[in-house]
PDB file of N, CA and C in Angstrom:
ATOM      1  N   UNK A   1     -69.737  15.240 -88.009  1.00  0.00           N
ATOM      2  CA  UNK A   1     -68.630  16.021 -88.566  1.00  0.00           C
ATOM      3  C   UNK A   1     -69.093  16.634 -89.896  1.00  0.00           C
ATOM      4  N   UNK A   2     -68.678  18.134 -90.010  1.00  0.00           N
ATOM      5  CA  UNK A   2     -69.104  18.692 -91.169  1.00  0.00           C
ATOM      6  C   UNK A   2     -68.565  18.360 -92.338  1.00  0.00           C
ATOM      7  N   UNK A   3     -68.983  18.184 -93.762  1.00  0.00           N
ATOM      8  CA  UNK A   3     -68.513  18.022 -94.897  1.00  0.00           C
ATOM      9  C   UNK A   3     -66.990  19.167 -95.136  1.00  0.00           C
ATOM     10  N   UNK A   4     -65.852  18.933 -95.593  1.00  0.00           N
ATOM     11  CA  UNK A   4     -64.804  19.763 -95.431  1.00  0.00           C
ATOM     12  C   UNK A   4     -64.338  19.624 -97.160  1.00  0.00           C
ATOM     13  N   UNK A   5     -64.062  21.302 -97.446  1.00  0.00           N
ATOM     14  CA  UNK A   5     -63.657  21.661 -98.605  1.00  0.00           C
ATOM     15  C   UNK A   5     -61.762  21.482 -98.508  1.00  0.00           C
ATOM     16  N   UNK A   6     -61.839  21.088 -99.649  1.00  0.00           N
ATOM     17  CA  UNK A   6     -60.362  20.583 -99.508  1.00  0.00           C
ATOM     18  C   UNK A   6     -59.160  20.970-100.846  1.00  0.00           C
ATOM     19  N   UNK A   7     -58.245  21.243-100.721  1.00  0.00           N
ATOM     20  CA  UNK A   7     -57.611  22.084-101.765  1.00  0.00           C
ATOM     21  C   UNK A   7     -56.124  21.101-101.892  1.00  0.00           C
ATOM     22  N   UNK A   8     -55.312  21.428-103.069  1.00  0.00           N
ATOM     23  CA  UNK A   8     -54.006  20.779-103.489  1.00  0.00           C
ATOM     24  C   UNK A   8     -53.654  21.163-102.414  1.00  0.00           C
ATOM     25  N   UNK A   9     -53.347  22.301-101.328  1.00  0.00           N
ATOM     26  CA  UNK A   9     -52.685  22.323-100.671  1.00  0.00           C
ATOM     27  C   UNK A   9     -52.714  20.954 -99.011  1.00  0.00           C
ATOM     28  N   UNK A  10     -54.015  21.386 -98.962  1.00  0.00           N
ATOM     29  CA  UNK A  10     -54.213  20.397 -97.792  1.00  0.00           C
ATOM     30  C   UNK A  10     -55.082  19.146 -98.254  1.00  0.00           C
ATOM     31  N   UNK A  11     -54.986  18.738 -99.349  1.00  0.00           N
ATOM     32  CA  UNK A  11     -55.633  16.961 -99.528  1.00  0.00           C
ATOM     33  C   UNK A  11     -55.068  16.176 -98.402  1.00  0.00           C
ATOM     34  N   UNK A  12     -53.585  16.033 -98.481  1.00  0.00           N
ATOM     35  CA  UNK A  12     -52.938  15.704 -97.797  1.00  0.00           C
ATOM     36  C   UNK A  12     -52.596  15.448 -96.396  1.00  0.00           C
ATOM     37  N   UNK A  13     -52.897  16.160 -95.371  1.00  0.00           N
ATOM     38  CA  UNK A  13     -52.785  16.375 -94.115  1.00  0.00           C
ATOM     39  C   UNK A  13     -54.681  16.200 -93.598  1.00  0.00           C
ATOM     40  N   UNK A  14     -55.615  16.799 -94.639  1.00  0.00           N
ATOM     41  CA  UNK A  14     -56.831  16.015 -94.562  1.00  0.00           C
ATOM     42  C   UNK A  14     -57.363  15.111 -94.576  1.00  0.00           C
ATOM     43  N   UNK A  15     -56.668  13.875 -95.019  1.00  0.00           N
ATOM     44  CA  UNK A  15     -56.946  12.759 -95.871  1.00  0.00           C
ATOM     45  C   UNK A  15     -56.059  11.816 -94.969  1.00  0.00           C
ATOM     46  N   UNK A  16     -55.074  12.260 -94.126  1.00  0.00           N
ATOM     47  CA  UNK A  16     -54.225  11.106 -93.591  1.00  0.00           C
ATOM     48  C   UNK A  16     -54.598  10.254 -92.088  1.00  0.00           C
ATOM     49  N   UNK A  17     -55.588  10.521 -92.119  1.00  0.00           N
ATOM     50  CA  UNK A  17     -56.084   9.889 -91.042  1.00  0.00           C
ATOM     51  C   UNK A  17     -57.321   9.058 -91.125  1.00  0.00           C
ATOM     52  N   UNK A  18     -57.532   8.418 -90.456  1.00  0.00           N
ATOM     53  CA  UNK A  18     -58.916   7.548 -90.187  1.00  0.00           C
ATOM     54  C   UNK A  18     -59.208   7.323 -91.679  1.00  0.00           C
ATOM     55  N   UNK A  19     -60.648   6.559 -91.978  1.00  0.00           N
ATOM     56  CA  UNK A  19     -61.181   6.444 -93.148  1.00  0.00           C
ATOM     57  C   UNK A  19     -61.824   7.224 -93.575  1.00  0.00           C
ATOM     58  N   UNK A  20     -61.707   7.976 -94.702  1.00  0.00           N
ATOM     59  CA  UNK A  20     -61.806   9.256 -95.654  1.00  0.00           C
ATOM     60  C   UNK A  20     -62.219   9.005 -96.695  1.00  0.00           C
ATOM     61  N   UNK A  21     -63.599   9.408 -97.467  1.00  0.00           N
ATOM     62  CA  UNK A  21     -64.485   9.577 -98.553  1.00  0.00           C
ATOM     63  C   UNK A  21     -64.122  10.984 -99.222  1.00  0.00           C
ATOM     64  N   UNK A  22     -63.287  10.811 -99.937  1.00  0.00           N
ATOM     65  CA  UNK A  22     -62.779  12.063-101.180  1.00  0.00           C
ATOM     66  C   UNK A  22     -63.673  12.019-102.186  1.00  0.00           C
ATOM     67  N   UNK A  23     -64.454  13.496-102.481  1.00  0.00           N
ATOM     68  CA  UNK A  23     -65.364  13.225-103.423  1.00  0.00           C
ATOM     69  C   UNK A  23     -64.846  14.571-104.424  1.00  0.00           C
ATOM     70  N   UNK A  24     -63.920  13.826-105.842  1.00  0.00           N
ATOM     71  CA  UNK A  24     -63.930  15.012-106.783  1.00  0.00           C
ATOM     72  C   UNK A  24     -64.469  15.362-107.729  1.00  0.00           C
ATOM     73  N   UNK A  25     -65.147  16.413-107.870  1.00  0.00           N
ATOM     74  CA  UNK A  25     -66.486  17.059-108.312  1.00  0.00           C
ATOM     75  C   UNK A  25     -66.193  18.615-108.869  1.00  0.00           C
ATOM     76  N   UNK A  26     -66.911  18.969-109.564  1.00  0.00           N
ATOM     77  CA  UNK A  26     -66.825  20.338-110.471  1.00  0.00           C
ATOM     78  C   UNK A  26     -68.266  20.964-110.268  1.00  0.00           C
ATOM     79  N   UNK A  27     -68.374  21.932-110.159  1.00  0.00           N
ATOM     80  CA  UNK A  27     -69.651  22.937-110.123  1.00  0.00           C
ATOM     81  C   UNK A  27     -70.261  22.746-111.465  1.00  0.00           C
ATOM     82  N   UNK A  28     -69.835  22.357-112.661  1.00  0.00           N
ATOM     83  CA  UNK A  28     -70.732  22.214-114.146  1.00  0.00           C
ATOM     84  C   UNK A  28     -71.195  21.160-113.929  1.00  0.00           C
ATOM     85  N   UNK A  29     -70.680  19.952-113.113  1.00  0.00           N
ATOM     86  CA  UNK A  29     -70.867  19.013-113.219  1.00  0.00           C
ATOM     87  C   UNK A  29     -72.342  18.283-112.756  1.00  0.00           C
ATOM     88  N   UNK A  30     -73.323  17.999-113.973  1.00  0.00           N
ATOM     89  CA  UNK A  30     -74.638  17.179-113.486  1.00  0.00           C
ATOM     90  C   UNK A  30     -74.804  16.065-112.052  1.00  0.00           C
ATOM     91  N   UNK A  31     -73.720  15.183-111.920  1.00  0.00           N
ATOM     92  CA  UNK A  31     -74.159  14.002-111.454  1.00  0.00           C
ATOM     93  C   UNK A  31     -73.349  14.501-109.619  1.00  0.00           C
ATOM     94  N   UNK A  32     -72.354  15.413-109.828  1.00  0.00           N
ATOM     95  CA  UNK A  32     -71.722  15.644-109.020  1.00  0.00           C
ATOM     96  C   UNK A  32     -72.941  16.662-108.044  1.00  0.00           C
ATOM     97  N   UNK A  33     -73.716  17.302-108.152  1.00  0.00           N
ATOM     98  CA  UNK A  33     -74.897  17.833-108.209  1.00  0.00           C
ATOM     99  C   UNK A  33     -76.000  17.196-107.094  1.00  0.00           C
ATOM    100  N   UNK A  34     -76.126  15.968-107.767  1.00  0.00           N
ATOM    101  CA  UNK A  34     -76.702  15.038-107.482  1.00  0.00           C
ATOM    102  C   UNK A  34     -76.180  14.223-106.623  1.00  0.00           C
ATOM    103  N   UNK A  35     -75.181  13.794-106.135  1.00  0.00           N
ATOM    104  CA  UNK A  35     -74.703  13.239-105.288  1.00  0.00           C
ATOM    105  C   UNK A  35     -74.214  14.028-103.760  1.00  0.00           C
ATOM    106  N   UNK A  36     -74.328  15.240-103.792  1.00  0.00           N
ATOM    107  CA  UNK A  36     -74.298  16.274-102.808  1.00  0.00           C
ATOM    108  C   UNK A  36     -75.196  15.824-101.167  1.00  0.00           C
ATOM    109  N   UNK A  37     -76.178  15.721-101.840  1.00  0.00           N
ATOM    110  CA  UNK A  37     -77.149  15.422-100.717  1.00  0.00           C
ATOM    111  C   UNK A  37     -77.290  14.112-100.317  1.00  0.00           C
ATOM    112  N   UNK A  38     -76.780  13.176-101.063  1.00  0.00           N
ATOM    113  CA  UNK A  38     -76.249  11.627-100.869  1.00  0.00           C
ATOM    114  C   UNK A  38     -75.221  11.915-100.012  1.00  0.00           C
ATOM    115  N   UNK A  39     -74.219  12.665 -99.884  1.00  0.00           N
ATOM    116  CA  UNK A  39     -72.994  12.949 -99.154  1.00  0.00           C
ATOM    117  C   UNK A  39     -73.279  13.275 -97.496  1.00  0.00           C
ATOM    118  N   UNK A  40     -74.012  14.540 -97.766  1.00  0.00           N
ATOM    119  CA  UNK A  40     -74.760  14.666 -96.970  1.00  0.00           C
ATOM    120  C   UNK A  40     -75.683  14.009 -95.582  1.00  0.00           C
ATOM    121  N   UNK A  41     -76.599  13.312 -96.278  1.00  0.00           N
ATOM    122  CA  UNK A  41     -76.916  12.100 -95.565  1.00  0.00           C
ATOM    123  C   UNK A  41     -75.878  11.057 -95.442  1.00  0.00           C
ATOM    124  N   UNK A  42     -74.833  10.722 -95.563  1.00  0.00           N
ATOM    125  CA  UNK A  42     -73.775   9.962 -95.170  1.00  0.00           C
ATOM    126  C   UNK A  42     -73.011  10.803 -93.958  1.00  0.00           C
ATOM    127  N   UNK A  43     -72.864  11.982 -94.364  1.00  0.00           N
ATOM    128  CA  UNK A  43     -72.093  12.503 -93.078  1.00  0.00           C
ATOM    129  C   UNK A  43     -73.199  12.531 -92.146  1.00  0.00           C
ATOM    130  N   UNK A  44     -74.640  12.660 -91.932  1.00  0.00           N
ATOM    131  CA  UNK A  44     -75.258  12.626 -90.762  1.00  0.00           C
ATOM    132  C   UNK A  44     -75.175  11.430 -90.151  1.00  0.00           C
ATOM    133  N   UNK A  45     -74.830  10.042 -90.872  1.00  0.00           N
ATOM    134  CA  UNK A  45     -75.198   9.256 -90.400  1.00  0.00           C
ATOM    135  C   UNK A  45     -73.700   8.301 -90.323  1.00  0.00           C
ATOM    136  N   UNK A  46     -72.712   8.935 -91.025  1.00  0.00           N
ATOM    137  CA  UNK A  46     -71.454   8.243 -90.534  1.00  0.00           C
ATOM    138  C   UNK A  46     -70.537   9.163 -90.176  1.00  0.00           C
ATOM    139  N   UNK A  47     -70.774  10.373 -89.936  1.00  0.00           N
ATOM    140  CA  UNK A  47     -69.922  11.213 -89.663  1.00  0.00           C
ATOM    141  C   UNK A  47     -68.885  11.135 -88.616  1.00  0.00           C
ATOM    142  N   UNK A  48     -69.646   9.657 -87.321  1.00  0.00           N
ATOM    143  CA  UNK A  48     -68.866   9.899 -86.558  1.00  0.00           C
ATOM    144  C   UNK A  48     -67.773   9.022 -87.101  1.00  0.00           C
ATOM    145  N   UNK A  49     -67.688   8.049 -87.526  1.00  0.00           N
ATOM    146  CA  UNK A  49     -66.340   7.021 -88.490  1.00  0.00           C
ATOM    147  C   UNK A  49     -65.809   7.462 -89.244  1.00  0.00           C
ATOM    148  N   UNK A  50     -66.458   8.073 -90.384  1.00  0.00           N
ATOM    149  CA  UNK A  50     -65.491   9.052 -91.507  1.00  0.00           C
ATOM    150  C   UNK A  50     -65.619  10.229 -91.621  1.00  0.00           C
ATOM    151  N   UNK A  51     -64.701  10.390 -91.928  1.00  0.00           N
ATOM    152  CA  UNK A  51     -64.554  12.275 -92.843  1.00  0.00           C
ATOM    153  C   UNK A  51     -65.104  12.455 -94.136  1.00  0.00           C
ATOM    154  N   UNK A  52     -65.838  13.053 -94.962  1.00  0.00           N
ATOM    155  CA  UNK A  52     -65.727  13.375 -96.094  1.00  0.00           C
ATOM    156  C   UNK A  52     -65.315  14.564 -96.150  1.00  0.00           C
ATOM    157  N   UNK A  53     -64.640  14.856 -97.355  1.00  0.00           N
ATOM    158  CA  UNK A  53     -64.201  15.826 -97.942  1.00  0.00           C
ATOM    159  C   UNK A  53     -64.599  15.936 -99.753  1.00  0.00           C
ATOM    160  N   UNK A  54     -64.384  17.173-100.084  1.00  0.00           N
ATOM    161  CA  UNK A  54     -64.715  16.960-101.391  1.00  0.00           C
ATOM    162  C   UNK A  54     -63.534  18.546-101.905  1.00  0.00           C
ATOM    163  N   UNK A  55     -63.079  17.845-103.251  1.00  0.00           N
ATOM    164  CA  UNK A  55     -62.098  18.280-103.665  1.00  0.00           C
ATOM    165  C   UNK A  55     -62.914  18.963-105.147  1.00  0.00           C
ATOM    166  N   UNK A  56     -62.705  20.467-105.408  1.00  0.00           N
ATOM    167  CA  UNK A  56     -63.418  20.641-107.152  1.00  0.00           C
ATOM    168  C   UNK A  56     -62.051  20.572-107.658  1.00  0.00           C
ATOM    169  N   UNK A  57     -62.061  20.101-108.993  1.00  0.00           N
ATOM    170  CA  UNK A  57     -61.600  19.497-109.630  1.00  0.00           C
ATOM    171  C   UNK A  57     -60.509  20.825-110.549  1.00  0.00           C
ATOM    172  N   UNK A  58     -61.734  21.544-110.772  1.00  0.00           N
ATOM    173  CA  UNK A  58     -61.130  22.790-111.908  1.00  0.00           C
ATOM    174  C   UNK A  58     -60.303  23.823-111.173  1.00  0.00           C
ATOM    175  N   UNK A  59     -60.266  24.272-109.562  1.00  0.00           N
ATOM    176  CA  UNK A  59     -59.664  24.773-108.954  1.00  0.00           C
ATOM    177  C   UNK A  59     -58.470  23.652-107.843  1.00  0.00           C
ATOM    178  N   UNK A  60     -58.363  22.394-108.666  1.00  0.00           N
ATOM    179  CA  UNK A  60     -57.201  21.908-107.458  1.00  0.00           C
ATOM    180  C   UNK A  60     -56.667  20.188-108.802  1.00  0.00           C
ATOM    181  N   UNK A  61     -56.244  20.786-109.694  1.00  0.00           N
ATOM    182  CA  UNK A  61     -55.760  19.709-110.965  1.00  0.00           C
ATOM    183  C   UNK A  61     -54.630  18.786-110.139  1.00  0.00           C
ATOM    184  N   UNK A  62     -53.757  19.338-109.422  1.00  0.00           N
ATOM    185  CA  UNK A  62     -53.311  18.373-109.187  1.00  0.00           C
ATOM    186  C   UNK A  62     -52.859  17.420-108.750  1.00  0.00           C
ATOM    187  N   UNK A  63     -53.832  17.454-107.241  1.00  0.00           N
ATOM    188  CA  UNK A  63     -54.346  16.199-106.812  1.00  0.00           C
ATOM    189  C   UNK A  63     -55.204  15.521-107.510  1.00  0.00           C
ATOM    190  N   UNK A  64     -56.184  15.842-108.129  1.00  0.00           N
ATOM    191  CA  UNK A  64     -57.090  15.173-109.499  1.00  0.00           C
ATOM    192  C   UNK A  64     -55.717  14.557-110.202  1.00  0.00           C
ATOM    193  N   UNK A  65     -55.153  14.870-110.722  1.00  0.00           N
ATOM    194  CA  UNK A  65     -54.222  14.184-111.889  1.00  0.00           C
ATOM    195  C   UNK A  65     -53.235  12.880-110.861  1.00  0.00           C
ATOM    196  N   UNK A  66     -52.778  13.965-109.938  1.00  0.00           N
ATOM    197  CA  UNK A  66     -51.933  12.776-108.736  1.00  0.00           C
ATOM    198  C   UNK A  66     -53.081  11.582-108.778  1.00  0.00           C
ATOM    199  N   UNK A  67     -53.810  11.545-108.624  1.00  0.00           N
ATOM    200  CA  UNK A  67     -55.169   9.974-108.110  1.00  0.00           C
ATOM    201  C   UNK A  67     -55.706   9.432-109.381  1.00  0.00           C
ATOM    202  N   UNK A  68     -55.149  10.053-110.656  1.00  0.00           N
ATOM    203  CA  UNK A  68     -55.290   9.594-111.847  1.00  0.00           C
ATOM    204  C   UNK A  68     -57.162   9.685-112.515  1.00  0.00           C
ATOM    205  N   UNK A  69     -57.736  11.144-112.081  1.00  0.00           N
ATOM    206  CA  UNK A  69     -59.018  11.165-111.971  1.00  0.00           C
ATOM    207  C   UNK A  69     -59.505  11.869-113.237  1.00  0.00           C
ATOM    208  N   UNK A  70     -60.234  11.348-114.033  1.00  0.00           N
ATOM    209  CA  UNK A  70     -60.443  11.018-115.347  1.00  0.00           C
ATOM    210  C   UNK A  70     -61.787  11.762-115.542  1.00  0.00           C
ATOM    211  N   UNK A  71     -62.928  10.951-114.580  1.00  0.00           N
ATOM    212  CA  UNK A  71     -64.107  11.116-114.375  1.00  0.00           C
ATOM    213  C   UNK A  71     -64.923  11.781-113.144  1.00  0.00           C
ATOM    214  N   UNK A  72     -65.398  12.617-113.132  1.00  0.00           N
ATOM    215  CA  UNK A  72     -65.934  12.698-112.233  1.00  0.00           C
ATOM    216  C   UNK A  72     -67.488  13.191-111.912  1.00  0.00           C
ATOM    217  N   UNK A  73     -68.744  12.731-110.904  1.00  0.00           N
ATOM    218  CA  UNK A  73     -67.712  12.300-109.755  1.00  0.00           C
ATOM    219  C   UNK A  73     -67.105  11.333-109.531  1.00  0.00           C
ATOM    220  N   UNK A  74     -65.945  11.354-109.028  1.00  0.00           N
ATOM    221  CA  UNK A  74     -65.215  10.136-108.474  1.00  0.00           C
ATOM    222  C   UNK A  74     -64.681  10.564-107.389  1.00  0.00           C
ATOM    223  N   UNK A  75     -65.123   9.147-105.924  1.00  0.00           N
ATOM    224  CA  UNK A  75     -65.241   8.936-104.875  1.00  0.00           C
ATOM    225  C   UNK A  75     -63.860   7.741-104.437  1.00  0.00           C
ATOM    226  N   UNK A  76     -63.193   8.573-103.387  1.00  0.00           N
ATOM    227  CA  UNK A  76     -62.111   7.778-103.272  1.00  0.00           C
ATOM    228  C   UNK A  76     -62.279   7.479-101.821  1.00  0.00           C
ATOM    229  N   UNK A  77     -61.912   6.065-101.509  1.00  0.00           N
ATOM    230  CA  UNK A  77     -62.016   5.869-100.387  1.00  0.00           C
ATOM    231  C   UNK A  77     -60.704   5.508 -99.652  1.00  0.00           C
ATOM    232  N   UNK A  78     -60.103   6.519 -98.416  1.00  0.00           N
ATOM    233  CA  UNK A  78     -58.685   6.425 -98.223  1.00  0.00           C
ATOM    234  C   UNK A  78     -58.873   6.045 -96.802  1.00  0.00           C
ATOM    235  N   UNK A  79     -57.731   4.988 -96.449  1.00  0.00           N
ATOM    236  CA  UNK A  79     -57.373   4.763 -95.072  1.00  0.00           C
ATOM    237  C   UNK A  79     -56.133   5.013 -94.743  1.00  0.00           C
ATOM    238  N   UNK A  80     -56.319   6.005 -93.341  1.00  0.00           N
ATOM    239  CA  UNK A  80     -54.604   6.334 -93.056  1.00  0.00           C
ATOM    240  C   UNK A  80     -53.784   6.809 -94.088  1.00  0.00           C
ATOM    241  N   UNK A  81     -54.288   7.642 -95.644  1.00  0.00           N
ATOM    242  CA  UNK A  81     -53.697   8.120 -96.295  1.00  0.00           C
ATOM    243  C   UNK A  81     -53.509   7.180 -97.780  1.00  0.00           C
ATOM    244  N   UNK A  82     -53.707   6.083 -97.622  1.00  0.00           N
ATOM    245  CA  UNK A  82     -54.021   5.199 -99.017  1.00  0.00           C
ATOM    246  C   UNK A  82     -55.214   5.191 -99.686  1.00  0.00           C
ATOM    247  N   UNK A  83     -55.310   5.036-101.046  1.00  0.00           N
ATOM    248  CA  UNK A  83     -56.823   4.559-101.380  1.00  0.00           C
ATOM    249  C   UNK A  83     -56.984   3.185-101.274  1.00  0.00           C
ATOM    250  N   UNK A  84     -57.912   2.932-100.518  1.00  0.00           N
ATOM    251  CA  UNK A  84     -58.311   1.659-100.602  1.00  0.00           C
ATOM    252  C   UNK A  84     -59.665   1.102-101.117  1.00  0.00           C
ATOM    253  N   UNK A  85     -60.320   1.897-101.914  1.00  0.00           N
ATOM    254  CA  UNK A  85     -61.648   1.780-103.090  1.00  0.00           C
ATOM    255  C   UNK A  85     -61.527   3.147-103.666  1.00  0.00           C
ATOM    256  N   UNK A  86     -62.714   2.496-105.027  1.00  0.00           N
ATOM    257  CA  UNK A  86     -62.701   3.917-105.270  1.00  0.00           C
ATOM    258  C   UNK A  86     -64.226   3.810-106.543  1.00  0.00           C
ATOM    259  N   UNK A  87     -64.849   4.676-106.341  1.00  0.00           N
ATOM    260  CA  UNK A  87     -66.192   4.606-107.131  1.00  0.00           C
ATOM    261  C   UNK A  87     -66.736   5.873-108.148  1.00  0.00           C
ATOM    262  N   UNK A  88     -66.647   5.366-109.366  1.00  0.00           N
ATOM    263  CA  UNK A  88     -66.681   6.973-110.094  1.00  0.00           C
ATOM    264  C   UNK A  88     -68.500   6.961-110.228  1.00  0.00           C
ATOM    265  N   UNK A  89     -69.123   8.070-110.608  1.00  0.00           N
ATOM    266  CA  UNK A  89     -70.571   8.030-111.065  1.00  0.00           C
ATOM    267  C   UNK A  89     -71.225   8.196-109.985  1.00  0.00           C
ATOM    268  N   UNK A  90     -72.178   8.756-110.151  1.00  0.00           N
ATOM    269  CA  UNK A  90     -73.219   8.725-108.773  1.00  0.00           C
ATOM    270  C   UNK A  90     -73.553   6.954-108.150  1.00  0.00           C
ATOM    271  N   UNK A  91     -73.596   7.322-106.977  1.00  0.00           N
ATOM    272  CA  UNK A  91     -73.832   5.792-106.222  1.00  0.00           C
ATOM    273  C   UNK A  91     -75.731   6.207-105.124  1.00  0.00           C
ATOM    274  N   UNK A  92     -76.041   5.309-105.255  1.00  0.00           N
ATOM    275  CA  UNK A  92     -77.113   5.785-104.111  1.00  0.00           C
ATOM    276  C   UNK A  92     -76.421   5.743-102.440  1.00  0.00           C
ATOM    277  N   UNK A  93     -76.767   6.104-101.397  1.00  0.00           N
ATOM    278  CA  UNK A  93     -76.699   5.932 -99.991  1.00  0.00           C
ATOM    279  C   UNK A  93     -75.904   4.823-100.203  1.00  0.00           C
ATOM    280  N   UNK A  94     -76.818   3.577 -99.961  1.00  0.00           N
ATOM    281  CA  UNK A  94     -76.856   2.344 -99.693  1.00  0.00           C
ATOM    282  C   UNK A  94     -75.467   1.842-100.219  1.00  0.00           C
ATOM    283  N   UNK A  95     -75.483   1.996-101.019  1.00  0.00           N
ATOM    284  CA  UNK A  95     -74.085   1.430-102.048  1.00  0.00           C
ATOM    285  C   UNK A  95     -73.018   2.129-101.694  1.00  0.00           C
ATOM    286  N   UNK A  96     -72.937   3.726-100.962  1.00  0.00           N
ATOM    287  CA  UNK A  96     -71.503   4.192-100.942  1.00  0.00           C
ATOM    288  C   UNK A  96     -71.630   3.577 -99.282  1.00  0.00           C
ATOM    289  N   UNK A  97     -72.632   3.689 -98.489  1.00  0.00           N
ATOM    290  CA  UNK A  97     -72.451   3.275 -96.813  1.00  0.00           C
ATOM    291  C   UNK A  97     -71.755   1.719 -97.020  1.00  0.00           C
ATOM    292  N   UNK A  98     -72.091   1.063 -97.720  1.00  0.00           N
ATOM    293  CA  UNK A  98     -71.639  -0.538 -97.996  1.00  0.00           C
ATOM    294  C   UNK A  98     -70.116  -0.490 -98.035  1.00  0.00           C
ATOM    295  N   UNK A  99     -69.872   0.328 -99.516  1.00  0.00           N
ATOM    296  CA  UNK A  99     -68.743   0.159 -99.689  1.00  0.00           C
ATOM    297  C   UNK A  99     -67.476   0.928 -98.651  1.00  0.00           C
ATOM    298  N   UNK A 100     -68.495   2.322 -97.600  1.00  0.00           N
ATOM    299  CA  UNK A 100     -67.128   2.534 -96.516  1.00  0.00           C
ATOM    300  C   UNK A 100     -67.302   1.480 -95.113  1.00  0.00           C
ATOM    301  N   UNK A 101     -68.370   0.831 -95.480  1.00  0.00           N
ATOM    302  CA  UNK A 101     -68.212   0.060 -93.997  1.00  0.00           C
ATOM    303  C   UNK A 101     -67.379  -1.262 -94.211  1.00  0.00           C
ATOM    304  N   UNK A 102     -67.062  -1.415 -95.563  1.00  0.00           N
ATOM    305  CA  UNK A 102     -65.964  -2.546 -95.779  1.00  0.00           C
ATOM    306  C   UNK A 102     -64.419  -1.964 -95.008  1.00  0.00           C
ATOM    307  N   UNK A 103     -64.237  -0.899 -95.364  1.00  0.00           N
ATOM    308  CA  UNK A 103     -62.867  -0.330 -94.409  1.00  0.00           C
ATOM    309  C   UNK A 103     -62.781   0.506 -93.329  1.00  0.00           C
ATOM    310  N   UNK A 104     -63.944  -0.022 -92.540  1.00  0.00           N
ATOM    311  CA  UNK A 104     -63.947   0.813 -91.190  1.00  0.00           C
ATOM    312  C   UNK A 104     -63.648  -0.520 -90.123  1.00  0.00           C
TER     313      UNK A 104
END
């Protein structure tokens, strides 16, 4: 499943299903940058269990503000529409596959 751009309008109806990796991120942003191709290789290799999506931050405030998002990147991990983790800062592979195979 392809990586999906996601806006205030549809977070919502994107996000309410199955287990979902929300990643909100800004184009200035260094680390957000860097974690792209970490994403990446997660959707090749879990794409078929989760969705990611990724939300920019400076064009969609307020779902950022709704999830109380301070820092970013910050990686939310939602089931059926809840967060149920959530990880700010770049993570390697290993550490974000860990932490979505706890809620799959």
């Amino acid at each position: 499943m392809a990586i999906v751009n996601v806006t205030d309008q549809n977070f919502s109806s994107e996000t309410n299903q199955g287990v979902v990796l929300a990643d909100f991120w800004a184009p200035w942003c260094g680390p957000c940058k860097m974690i792209a191709p970490v994403l990446e290789e997660l959707d090749s290799d879990m794409g078929d269990k989760v969705k990611i999506v990724k939300l920019d931050v400076d064009e969609n405030q307020e779902t950022a503000s709704k999830y109380g998002v301070m820092s970013i990147p910050t990686l939310l991990v939602l089931k059926d529409g809840e967060v149920v983790d959530q990880v700010v800062g770049f993570q390697p592979k290993d550490a974000l596959a860990d932490t979505l195979n706890k809620h799959l």
